[in-house]
PDB file of N, CA and C in Angstrom:
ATOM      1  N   UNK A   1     108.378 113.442  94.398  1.00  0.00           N
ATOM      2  CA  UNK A   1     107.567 113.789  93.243  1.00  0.00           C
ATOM      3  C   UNK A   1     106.389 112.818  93.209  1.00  0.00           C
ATOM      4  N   UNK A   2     105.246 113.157  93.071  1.00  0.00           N
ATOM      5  CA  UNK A   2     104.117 112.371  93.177  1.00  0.00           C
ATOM      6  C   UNK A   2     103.996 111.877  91.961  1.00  0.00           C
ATOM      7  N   UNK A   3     102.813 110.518  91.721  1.00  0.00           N
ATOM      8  CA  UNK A   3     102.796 110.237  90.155  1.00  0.00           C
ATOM      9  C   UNK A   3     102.229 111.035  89.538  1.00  0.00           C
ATOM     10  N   UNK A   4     101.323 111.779  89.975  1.00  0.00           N
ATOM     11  CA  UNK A   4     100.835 113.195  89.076  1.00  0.00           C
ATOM     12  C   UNK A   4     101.759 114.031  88.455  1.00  0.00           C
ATOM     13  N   UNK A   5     102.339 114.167  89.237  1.00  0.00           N
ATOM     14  CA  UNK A   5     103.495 115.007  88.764  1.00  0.00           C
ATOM     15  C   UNK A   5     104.338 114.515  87.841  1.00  0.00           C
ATOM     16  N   UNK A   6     105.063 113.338  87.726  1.00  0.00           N
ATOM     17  CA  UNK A   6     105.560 112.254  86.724  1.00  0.00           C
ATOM     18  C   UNK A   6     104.664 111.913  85.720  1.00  0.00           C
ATOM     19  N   UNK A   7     103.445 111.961  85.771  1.00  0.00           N
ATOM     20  CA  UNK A   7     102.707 111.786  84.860  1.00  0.00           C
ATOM     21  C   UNK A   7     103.306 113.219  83.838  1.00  0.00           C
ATOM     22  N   UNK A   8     102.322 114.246  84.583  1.00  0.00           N
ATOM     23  CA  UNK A   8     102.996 115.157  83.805  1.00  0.00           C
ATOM     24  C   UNK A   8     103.937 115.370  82.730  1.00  0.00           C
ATOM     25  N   UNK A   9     105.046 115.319  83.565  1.00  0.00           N
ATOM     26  CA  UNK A   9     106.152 115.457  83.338  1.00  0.00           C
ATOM     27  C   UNK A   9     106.807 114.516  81.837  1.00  0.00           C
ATOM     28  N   UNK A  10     106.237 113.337  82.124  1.00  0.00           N
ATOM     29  CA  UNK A  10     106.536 112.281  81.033  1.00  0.00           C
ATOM     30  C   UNK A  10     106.020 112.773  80.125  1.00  0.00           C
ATOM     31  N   UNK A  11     104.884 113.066  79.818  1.00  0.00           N
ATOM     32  CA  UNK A  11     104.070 113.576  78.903  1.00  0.00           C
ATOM     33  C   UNK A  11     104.564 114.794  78.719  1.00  0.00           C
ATOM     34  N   UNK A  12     104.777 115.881  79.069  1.00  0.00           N
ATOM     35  CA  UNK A  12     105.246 117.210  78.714  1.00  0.00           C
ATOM     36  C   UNK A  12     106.668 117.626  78.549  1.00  0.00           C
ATOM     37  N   UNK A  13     107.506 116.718  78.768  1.00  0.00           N
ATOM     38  CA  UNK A  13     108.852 117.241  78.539  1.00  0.00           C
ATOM     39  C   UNK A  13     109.130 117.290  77.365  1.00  0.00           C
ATOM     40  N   UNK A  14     109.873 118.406  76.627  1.00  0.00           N
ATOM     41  CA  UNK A  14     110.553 118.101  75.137  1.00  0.00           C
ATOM     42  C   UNK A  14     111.757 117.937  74.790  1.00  0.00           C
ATOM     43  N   UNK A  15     111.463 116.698  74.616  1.00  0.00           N
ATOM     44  CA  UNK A  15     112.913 115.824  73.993  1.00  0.00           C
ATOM     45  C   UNK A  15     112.943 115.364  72.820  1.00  0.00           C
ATOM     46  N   UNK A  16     111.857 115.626  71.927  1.00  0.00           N
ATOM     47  CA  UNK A  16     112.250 115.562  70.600  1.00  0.00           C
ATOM     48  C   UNK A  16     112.307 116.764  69.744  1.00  0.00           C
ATOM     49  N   UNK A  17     112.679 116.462  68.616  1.00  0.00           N
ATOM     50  CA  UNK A  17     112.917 117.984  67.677  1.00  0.00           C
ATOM     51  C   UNK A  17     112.453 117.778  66.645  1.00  0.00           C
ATOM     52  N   UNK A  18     111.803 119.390  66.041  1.00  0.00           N
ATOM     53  CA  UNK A  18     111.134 120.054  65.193  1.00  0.00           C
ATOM     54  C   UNK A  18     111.635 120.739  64.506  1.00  0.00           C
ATOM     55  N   UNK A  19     111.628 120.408  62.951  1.00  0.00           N
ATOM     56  CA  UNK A  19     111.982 121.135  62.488  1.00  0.00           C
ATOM     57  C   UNK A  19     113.734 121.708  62.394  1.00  0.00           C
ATOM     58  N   UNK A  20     114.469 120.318  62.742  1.00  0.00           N
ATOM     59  CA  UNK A  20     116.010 120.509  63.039  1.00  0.00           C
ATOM     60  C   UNK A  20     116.170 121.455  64.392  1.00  0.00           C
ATOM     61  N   UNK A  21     115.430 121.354  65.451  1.00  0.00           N
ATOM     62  CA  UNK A  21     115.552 122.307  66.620  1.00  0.00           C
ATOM     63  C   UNK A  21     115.579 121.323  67.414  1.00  0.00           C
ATOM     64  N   UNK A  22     116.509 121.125  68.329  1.00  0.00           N
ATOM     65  CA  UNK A  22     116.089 119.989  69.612  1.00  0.00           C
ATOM     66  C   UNK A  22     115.394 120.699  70.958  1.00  0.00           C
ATOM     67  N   UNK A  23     114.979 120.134  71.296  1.00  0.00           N
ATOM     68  CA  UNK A  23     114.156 120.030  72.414  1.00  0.00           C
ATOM     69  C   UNK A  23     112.768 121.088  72.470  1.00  0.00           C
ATOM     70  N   UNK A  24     111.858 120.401  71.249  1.00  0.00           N
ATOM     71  CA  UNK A  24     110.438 121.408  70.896  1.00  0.00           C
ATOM     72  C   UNK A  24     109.587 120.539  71.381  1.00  0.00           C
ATOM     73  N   UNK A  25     109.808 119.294  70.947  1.00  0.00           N
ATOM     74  CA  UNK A  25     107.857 118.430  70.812  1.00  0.00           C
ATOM     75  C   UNK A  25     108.193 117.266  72.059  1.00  0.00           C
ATOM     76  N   UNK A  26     106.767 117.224  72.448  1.00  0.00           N
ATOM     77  CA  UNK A  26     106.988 116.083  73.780  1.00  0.00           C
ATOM     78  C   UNK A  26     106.115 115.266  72.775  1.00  0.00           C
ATOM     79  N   UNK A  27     105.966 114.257  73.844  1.00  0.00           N
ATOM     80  CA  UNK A  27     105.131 112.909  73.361  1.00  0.00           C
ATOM     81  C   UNK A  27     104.006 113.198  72.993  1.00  0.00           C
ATOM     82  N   UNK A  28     103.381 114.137  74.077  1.00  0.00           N
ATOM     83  CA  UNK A  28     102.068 114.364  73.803  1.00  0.00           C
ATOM     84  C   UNK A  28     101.473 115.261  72.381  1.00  0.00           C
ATOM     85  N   UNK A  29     102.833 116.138  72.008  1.00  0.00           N
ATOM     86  CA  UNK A  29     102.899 116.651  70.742  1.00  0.00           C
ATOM     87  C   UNK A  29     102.634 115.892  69.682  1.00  0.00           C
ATOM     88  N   UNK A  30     103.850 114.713  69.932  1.00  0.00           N
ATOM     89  CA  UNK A  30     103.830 113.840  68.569  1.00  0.00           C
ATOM     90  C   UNK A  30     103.173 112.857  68.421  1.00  0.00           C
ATOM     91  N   UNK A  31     102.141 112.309  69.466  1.00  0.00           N
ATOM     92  CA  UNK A  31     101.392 111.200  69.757  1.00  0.00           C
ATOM     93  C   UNK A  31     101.797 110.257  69.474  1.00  0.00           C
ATOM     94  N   UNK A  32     102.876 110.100  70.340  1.00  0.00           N
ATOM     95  CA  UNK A  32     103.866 108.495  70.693  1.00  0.00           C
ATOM     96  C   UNK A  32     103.582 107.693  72.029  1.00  0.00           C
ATOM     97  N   UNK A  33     103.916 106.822  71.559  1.00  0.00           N
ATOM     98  CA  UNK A  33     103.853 105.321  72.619  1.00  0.00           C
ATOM     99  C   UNK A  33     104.869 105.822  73.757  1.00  0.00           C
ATOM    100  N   UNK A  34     104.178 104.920  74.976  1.00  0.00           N
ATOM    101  CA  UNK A  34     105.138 105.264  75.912  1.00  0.00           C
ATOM    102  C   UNK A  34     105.379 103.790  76.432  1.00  0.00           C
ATOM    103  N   UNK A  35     106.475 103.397  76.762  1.00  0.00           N
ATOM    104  CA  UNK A  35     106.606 101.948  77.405  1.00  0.00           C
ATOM    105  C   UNK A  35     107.401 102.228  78.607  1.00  0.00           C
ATOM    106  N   UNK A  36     106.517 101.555  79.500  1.00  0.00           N
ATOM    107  CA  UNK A  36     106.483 101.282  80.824  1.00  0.00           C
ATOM    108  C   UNK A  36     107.381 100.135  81.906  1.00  0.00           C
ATOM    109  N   UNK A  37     108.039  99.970  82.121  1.00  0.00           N
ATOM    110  CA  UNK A  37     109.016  99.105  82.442  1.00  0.00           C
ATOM    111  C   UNK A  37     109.529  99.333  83.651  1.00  0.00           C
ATOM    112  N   UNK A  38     108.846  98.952  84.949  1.00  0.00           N
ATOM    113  CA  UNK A  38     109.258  98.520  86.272  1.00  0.00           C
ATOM    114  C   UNK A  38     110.607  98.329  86.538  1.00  0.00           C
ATOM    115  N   UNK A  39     111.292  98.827  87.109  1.00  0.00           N
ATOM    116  CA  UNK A  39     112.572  98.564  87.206  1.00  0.00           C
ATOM    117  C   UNK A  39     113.291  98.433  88.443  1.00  0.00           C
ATOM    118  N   UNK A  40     112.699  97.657  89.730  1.00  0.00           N
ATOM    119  CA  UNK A  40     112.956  97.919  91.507  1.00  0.00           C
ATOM    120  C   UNK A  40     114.441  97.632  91.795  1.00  0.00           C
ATOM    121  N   UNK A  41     115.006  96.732  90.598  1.00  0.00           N
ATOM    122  CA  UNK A  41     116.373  96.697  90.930  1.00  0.00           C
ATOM    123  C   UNK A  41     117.152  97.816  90.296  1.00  0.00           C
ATOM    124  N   UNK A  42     117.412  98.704  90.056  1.00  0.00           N
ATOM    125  CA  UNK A  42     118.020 100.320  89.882  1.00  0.00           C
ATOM    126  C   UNK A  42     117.799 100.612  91.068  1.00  0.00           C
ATOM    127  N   UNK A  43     117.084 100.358  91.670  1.00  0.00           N
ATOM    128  CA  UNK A  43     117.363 101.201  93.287  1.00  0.00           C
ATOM    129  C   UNK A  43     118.441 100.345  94.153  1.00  0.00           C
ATOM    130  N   UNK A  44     119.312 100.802  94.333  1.00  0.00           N
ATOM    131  CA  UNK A  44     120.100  99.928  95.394  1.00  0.00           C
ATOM    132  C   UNK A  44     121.337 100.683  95.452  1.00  0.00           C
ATOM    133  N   UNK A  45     121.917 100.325  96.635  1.00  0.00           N
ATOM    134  CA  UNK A  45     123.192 101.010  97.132  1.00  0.00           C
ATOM    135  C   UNK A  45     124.449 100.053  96.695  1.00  0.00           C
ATOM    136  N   UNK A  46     125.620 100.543  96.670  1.00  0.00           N
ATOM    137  CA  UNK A  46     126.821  99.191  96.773  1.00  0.00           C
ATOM    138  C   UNK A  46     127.102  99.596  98.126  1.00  0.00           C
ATOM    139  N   UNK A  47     127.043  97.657  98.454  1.00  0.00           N
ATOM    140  CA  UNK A  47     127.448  97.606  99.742  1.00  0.00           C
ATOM    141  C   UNK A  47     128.804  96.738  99.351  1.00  0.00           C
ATOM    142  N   UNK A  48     129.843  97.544  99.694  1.00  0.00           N
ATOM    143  CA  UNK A  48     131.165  96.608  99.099  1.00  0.00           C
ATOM    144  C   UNK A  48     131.222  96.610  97.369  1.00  0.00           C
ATOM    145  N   UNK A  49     131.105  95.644  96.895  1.00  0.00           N
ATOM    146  CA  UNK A  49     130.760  94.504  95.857  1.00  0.00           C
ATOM    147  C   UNK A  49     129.933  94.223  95.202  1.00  0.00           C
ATOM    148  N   UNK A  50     128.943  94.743  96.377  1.00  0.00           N
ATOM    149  CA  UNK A  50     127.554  93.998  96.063  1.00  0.00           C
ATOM    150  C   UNK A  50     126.574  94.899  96.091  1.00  0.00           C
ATOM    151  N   UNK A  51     125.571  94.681  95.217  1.00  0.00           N
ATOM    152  CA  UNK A  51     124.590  95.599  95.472  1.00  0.00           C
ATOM    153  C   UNK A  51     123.572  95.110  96.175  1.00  0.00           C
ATOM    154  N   UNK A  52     123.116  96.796  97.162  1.00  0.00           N
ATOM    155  CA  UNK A  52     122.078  95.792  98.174  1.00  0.00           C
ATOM    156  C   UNK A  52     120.742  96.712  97.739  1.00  0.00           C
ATOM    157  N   UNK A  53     119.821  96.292  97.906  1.00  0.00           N
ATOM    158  CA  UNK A  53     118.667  96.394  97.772  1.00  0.00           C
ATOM    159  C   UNK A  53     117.458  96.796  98.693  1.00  0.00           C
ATOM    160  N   UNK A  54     118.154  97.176 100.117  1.00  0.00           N
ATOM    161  CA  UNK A  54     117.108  97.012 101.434  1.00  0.00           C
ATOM    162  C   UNK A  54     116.518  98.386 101.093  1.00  0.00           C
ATOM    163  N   UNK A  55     116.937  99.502 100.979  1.00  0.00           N
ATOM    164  CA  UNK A  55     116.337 100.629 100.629  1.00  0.00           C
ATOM    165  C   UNK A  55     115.064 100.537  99.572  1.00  0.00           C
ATOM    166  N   UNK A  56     115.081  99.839  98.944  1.00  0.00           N
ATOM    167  CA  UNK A  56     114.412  99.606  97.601  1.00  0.00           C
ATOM    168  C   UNK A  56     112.873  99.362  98.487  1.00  0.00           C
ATOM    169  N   UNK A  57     111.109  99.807  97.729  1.00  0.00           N
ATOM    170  CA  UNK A  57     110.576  99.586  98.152  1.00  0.00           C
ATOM    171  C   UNK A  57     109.836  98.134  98.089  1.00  0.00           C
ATOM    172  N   UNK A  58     109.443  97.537  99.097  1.00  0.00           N
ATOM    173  CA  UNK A  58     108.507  96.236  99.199  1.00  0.00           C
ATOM    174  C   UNK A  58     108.101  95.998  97.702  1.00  0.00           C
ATOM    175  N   UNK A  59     108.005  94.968  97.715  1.00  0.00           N
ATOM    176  CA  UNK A  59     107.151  94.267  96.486  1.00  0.00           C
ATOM    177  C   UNK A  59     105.731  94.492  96.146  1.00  0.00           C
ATOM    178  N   UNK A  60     104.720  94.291  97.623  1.00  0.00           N
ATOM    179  CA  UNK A  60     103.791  94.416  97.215  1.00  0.00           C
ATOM    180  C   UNK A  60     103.254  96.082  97.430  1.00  0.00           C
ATOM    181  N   UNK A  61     103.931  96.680  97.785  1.00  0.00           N
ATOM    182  CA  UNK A  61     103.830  98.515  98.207  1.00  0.00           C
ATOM    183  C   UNK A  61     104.187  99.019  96.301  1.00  0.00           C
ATOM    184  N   UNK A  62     105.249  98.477  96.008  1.00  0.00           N
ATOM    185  CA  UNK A  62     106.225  98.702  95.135  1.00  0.00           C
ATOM    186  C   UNK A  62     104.778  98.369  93.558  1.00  0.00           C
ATOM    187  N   UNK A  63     104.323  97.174  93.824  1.00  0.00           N
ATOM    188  CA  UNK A  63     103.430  96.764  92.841  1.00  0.00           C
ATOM    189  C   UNK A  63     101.958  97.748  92.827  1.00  0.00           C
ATOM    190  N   UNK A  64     101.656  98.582  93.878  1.00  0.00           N
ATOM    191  CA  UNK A  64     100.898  99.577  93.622  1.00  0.00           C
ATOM    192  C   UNK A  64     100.973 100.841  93.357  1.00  0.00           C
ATOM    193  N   UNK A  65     102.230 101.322  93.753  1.00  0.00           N
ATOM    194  CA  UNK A  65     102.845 102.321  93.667  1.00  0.00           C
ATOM    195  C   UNK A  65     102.491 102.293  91.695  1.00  0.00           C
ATOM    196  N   UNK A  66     103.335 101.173  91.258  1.00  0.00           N
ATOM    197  CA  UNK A  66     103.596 101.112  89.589  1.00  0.00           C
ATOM    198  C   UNK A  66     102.317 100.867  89.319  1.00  0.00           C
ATOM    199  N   UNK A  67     101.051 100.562  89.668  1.00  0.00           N
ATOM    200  CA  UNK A  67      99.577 100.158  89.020  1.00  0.00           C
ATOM    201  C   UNK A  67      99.002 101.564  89.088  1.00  0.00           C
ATOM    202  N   UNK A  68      99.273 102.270  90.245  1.00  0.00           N
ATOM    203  CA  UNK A  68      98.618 103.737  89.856  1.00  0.00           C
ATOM    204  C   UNK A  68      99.424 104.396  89.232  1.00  0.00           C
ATOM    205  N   UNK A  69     100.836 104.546  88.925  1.00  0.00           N
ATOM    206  CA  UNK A  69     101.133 105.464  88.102  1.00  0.00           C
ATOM    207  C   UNK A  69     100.730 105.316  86.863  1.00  0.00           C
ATOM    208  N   UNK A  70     100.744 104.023  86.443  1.00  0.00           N
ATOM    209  CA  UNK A  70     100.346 103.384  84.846  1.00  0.00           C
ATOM    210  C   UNK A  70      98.830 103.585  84.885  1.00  0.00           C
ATOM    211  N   UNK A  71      97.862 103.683  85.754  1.00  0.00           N
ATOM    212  CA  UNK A  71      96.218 104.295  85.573  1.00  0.00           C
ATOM    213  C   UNK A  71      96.443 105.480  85.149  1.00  0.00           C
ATOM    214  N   UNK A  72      97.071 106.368  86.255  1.00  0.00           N
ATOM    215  CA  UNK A  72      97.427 107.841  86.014  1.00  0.00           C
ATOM    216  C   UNK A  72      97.931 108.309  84.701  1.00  0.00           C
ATOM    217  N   UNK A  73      98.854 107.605  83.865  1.00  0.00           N
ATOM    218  CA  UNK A  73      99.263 107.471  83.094  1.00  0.00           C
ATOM    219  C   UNK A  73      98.004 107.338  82.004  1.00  0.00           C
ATOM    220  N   UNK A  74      97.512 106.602  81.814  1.00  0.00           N
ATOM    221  CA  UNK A  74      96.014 106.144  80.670  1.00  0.00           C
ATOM    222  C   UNK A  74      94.920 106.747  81.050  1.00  0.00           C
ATOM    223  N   UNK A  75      94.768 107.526  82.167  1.00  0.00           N
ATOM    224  CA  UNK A  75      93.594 108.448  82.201  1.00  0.00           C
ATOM    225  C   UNK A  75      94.544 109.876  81.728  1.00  0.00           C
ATOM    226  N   UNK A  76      95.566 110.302  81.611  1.00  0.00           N
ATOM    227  CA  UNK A  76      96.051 111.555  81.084  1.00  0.00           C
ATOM    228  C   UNK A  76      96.234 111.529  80.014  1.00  0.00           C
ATOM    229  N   UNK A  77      96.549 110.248  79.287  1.00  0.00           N
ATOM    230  CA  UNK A  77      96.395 110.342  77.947  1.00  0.00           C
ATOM    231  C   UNK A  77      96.122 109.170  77.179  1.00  0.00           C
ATOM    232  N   UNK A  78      95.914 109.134  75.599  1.00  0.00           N
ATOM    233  CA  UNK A  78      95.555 107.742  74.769  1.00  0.00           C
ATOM    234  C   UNK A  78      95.996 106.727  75.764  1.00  0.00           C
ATOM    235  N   UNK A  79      95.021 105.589  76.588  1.00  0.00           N
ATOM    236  CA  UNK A  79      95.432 104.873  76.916  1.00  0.00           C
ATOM    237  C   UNK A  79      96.028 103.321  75.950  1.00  0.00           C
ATOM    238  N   UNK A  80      95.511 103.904  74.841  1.00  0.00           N
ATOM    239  CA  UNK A  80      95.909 102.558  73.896  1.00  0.00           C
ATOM    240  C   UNK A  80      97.406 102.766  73.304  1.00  0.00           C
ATOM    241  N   UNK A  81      97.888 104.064  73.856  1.00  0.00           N
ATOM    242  CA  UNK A  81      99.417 104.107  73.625  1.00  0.00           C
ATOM    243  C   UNK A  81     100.679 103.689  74.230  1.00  0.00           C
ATOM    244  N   UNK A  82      99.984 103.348  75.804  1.00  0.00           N
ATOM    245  CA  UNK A  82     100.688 103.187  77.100  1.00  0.00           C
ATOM    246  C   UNK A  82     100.958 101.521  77.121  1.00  0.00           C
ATOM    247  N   UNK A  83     102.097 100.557  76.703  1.00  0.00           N
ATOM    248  CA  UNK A  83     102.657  99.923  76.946  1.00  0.00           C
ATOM    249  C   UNK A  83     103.286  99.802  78.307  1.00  0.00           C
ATOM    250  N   UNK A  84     103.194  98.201  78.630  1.00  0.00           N
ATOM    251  CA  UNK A  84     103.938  98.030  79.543  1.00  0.00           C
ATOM    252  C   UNK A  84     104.263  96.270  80.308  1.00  0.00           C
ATOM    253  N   UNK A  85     105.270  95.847  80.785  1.00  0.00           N
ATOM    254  CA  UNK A  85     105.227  94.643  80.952  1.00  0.00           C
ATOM    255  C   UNK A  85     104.634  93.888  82.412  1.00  0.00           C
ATOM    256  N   UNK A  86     105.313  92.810  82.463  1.00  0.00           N
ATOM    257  CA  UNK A  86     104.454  92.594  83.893  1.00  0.00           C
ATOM    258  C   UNK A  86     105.112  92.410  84.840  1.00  0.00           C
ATOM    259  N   UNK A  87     104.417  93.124  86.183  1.00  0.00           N
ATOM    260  CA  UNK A  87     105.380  93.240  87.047  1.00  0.00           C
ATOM    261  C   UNK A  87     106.342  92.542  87.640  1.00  0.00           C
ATOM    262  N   UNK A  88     107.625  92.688  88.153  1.00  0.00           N
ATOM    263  CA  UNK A  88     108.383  91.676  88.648  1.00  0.00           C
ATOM    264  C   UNK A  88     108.501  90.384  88.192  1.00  0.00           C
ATOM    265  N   UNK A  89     108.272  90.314  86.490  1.00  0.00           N
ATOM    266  CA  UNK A  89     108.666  88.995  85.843  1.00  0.00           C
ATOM    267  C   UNK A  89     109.863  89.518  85.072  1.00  0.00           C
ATOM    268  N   UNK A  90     110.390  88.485  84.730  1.00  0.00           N
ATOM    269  CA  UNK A  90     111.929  88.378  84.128  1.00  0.00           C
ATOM    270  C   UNK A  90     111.590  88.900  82.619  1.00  0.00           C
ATOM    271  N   UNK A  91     112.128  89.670  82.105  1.00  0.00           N
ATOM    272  CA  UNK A  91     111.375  90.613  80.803  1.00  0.00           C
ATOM    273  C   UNK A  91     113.248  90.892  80.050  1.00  0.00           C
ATOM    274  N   UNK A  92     112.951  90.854  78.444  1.00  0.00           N
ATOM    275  CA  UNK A  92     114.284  90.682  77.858  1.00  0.00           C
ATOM    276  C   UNK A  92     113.085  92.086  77.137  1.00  0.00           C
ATOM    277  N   UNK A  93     113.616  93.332  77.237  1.00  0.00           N
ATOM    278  CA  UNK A  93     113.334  94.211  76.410  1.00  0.00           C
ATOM    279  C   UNK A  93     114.522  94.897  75.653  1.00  0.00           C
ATOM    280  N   UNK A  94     114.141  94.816  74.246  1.00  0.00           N
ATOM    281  CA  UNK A  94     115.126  95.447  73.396  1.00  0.00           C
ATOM    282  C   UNK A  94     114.617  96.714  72.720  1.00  0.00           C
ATOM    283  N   UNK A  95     115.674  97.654  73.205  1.00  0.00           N
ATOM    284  CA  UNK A  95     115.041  99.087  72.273  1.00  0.00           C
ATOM    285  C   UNK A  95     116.307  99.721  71.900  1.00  0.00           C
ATOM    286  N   UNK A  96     115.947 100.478  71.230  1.00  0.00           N
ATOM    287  CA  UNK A  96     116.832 101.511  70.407  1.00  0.00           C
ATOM    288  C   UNK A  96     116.895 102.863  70.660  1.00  0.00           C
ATOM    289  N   UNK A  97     117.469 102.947  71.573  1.00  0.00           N
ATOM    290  CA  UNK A  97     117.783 104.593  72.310  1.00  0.00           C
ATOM    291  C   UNK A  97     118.418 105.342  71.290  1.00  0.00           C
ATOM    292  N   UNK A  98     117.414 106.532  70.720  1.00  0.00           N
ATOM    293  CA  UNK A  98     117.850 107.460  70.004  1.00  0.00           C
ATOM    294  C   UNK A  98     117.759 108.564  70.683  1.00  0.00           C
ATOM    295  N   UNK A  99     118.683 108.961  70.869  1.00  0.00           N
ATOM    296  CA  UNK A  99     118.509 110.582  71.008  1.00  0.00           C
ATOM    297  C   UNK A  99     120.035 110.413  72.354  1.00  0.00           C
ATOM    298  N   UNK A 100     120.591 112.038  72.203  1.00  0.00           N
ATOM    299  CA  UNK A 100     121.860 112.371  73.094  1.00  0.00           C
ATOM    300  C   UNK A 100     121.877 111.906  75.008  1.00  0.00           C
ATOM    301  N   UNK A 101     120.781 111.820  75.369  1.00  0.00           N
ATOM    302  CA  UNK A 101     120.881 112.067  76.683  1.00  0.00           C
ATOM    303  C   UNK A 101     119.587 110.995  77.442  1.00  0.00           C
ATOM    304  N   UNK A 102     120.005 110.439  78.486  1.00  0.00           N
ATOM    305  CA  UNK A 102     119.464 109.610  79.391  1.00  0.00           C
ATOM    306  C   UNK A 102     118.268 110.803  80.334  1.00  0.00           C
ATOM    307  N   UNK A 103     116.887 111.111  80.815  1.00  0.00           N
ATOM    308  CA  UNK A 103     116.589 111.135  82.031  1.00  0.00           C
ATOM    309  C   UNK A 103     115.810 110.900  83.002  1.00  0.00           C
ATOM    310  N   UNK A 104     116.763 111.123  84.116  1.00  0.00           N
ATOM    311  CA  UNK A 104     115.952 110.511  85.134  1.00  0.00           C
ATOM    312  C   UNK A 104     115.283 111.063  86.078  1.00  0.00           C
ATOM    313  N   UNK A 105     113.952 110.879  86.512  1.00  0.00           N
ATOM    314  CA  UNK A 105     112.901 112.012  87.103  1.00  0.00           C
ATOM    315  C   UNK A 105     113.036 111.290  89.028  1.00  0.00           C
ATOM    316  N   UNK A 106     113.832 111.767  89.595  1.00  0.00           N
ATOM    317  CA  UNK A 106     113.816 111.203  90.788  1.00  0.00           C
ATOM    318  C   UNK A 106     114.170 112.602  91.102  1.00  0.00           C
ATOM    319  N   UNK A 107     112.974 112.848  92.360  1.00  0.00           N
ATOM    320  CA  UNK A 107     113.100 114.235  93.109  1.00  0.00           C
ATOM    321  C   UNK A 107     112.842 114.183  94.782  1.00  0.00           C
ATOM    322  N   UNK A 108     112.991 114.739  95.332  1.00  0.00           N
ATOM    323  CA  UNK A 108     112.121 114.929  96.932  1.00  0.00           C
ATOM    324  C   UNK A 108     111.057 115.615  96.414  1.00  0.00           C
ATOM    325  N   UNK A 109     110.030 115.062  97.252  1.00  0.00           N
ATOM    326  CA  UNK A 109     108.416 115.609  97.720  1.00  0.00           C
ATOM    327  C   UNK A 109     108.469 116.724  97.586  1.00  0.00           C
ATOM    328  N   UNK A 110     107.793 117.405  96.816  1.00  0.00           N
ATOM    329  CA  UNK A 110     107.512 119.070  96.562  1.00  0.00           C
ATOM    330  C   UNK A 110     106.699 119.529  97.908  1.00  0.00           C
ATOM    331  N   UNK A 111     107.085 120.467  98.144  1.00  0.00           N
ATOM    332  CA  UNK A 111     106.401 120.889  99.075  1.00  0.00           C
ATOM    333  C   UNK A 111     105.233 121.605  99.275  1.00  0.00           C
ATOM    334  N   UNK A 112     104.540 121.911  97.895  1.00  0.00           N
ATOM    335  CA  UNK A 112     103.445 122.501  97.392  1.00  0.00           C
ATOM    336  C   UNK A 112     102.633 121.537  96.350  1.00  0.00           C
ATOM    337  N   UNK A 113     101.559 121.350  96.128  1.00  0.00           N
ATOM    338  CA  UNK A 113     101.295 120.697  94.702  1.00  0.00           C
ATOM    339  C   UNK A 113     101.463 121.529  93.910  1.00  0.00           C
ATOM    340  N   UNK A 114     101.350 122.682  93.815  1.00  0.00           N
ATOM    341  CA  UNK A 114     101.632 123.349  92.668  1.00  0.00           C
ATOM    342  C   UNK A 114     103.042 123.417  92.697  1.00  0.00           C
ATOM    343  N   UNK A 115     104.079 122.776  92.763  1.00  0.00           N
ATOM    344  CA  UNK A 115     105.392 122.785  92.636  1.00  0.00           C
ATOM    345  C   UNK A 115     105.183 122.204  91.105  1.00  0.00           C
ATOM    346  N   UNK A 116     104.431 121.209  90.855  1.00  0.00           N
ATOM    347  CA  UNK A 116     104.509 120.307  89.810  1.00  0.00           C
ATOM    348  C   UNK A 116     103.375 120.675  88.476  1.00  0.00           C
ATOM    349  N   UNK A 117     103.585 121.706  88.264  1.00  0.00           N
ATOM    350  CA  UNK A 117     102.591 122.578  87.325  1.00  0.00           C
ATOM    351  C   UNK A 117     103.433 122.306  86.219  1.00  0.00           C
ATOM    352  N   UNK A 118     103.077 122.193  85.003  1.00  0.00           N
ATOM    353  CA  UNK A 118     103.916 121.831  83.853  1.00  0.00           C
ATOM    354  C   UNK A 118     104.455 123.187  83.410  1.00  0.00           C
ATOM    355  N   UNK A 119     105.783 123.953  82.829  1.00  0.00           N
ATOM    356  CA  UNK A 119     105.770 124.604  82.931  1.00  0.00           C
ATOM    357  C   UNK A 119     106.431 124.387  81.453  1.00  0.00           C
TER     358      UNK A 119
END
């Protein structure tokens, strides 16, 4: 999935509710903040015991990868809404997960760009 497409996607999915209906209004509906939070250690395999990390991408590949999605991100929408911390520093974030369900946008490469049309 490209960051265009994640861009998208972040912005257009509906996961909040209207009107006692779940799943009507996206972010971009309700003009909410989005916070941004790097996360390279979630990628990793257990090896044994341990979790390994070699799959995971480079640091400095990894640190551009996350600088254009977060541009991509503030040129698609209010960029004064788009929070986010700094990369690969030690970060204590506390939030309050409301709502039923966790997700997570990890796909294989579409094989069309128009695979990733908001729909």
């Amino acid at each position: 999935m490209s960051n265009i497409c994640r861009v998208r996607k972040i912005l257009a999915l509906r996961l909040f509710e209207d009107e006692g209906k779940r799943w009507q209004k996206s972010v971009k509906d309700l003009q909410l903040e989005v916070l941004c939070v790097s996360q390279f250690t979630l990628y990793h395999r257990l090896k044994g015991n341990k979790p390994d990390f070699s799959a995971a991408m480079k640091g400095e590949d990894a640190q551009q990868l996350y600088s254009h999605f977060l541009n991509r991100l503030c040129q698609s929408y209010d960029s004064s809404k788009i929070k986010d911390g700094k990369f690969g520093a030690y970060m204590q974030v506390h939030i309050e997960n409301d709502g039923p369900v966790t997700i997570e946008l990890e796909s294989p490469q579409p094989k069309h760009s128009e695979e990733c049309v908001d729909k």
